[in-house]
Protein backbone atom coordinates (compact mmCIF):
# COMPACT_ATOMS: atom_id res chain seq x y z
CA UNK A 1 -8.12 42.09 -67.68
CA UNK A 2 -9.37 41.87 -64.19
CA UNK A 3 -12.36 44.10 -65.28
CA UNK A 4 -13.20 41.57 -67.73
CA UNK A 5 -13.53 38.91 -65.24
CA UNK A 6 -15.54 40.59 -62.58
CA UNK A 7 -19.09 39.25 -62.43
CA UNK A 8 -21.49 42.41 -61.96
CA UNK A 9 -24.60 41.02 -59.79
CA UNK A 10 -27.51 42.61 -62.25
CA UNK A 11 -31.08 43.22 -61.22
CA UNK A 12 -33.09 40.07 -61.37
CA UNK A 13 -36.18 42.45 -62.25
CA UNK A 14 -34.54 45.80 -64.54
CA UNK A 15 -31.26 43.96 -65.70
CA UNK A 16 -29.13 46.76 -64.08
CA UNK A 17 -25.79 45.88 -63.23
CA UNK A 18 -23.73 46.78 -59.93
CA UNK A 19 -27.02 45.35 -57.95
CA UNK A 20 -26.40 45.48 -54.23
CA UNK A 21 -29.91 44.32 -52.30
CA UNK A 22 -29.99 40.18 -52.49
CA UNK A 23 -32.59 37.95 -51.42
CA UNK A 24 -31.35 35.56 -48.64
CA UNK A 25 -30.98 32.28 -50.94
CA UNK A 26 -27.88 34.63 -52.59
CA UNK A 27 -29.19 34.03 -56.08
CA UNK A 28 -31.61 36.99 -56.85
CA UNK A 29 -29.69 40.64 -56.74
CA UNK A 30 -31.72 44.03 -57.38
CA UNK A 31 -30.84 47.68 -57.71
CA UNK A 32 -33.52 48.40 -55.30
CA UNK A 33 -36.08 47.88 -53.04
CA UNK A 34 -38.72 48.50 -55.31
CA UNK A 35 -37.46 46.29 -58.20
CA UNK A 36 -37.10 43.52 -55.52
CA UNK A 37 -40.91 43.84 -54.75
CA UNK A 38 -42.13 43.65 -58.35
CA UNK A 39 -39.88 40.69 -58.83
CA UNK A 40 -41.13 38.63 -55.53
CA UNK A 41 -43.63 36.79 -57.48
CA UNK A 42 -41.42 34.98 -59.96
CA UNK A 43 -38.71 34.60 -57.84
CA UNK A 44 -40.23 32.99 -55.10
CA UNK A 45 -41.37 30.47 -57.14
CA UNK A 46 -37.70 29.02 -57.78
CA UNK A 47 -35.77 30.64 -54.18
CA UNK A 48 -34.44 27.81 -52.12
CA UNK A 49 -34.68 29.89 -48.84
CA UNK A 50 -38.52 30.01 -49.39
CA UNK A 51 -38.46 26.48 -50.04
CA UNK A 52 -36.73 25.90 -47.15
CA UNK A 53 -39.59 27.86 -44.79
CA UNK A 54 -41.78 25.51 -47.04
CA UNK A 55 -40.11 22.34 -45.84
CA UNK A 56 -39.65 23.42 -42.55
CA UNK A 57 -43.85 24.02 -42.08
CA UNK A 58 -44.06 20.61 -44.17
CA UNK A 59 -42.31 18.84 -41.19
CA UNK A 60 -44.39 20.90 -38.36
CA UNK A 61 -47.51 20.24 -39.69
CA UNK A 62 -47.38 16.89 -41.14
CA UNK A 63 -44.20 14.92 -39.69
CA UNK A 64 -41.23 14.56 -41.31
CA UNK A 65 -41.75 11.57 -42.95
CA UNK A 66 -45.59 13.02 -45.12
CA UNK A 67 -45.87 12.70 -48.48
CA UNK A 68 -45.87 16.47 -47.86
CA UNK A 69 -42.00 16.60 -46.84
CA UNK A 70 -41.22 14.35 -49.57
CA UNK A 71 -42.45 17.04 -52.32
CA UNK A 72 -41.21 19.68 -50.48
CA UNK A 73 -37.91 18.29 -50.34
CA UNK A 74 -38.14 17.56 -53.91
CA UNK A 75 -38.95 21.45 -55.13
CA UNK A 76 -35.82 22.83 -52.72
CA UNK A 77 -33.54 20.12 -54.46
CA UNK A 78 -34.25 21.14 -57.97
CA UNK A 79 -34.40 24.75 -56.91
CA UNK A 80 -30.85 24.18 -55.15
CA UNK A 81 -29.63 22.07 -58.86
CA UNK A 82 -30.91 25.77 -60.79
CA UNK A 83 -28.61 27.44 -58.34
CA UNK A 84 -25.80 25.04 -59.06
CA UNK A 85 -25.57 24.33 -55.64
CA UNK A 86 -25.58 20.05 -55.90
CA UNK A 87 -24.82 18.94 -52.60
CA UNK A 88 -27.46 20.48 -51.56
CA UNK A 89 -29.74 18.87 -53.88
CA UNK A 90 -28.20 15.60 -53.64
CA UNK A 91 -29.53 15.70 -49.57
CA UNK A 92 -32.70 17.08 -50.30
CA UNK A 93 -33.19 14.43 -53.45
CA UNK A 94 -31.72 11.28 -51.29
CA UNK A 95 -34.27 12.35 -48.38
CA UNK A 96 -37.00 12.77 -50.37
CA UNK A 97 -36.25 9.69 -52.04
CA UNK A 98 -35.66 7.89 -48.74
CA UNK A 99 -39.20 8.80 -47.75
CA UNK A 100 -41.19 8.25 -50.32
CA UNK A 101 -39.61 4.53 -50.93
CA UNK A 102 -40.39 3.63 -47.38
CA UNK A 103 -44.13 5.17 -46.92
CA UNK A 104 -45.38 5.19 -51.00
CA UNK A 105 -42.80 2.32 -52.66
CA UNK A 106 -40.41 2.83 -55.65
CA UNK A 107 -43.07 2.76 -58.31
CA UNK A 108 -44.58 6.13 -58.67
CA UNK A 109 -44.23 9.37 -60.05
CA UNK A 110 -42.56 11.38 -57.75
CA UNK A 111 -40.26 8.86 -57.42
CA UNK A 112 -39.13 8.79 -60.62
CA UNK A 113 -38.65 12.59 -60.54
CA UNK A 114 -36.52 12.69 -57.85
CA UNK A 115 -34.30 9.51 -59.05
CA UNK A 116 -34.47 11.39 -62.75
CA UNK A 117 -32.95 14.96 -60.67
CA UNK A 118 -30.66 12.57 -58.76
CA UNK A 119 -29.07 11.37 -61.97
CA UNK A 120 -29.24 14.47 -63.26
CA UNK A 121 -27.56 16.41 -60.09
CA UNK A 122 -24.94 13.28 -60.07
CA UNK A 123 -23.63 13.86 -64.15
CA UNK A 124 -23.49 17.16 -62.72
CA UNK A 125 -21.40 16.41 -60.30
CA UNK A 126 -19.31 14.40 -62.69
CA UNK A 127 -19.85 10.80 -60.52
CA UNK A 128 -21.48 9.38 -63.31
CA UNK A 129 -21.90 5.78 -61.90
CA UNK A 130 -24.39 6.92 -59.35
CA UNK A 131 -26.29 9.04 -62.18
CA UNK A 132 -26.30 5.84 -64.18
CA UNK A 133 -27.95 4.15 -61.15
CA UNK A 134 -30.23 7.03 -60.61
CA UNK A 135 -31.52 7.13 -63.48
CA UNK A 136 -31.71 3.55 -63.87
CA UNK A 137 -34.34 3.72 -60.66
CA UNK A 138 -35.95 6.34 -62.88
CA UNK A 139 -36.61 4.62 -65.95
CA UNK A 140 -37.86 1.83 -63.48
CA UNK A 141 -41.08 3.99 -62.68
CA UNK A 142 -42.07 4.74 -66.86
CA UNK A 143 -44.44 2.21 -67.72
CA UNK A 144 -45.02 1.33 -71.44
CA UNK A 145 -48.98 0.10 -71.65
């Protein structure tokens, strides 16, 4: 039985299981070096420790309050929500939230997306009264014309 409930880390690139190389966000496991390397292109795309090196040069070059940060902050949240990790994405959403409300208002697009993956991280995170307000700020940004 406890065979059954082992989880076998399986290459992110050839599908084989028993994978022991992992990129540093924990998430993508590969047999080998090689497999890693033809992966890097897709997985980068989604890996919350490049994200991370994103924000990070975000806040050097631009301050930590840009318009940059803000959609930086955004992509590591809903890269941290595809990881399941959802504290994580609640700080990254609530910062990049915080930020854009005080330099760009509560009436644009980005700001909806990040209340939207809010909501979405909080009914996650089963504390569906702050989803509800969430996505209440969300709906708040869809204009009907």
């Amino acid at each position: 039985m406890a065979d059954l409930l082992e989880n076998p880390k399986y290459c992110q690139n050839c599908n084989a299981p028993g994978s022991v190389f992992k990129c540093p966000c924990k998430v993508g496991y590969y047999c080998s070096k090689d497999c890693q390397k033809k992966h890097w292109k897709t997985h980068k795309l989604s890996c919350a420790y490049v994200l991370d090196k994103d924000l990070k040069g975000a806040k050097r070059n631009h301050g930590k309050n840009s318009w940059q940060v803000a959609v930086a902050r955004y992509e590591s949240a809903e890269a941290y929500v595809r990881q399941g990790r959802f504290a994580e994405a609640e700080r990254n959403f609530l910062d990049a939230l915080r930020i854009i409300r005080k330099d760009f208002g509560d009436k644009n697009e980005l700001y909806g997306l990040a209340s939207r993956g809010l909501g979405s991280t909080y009914t996650k995170m089963c504390r569906f009264d702050e989803a509800a307000e969430a996505l209440k700020k969300s709906l708040a940004c869809v204009r009907i014309e």
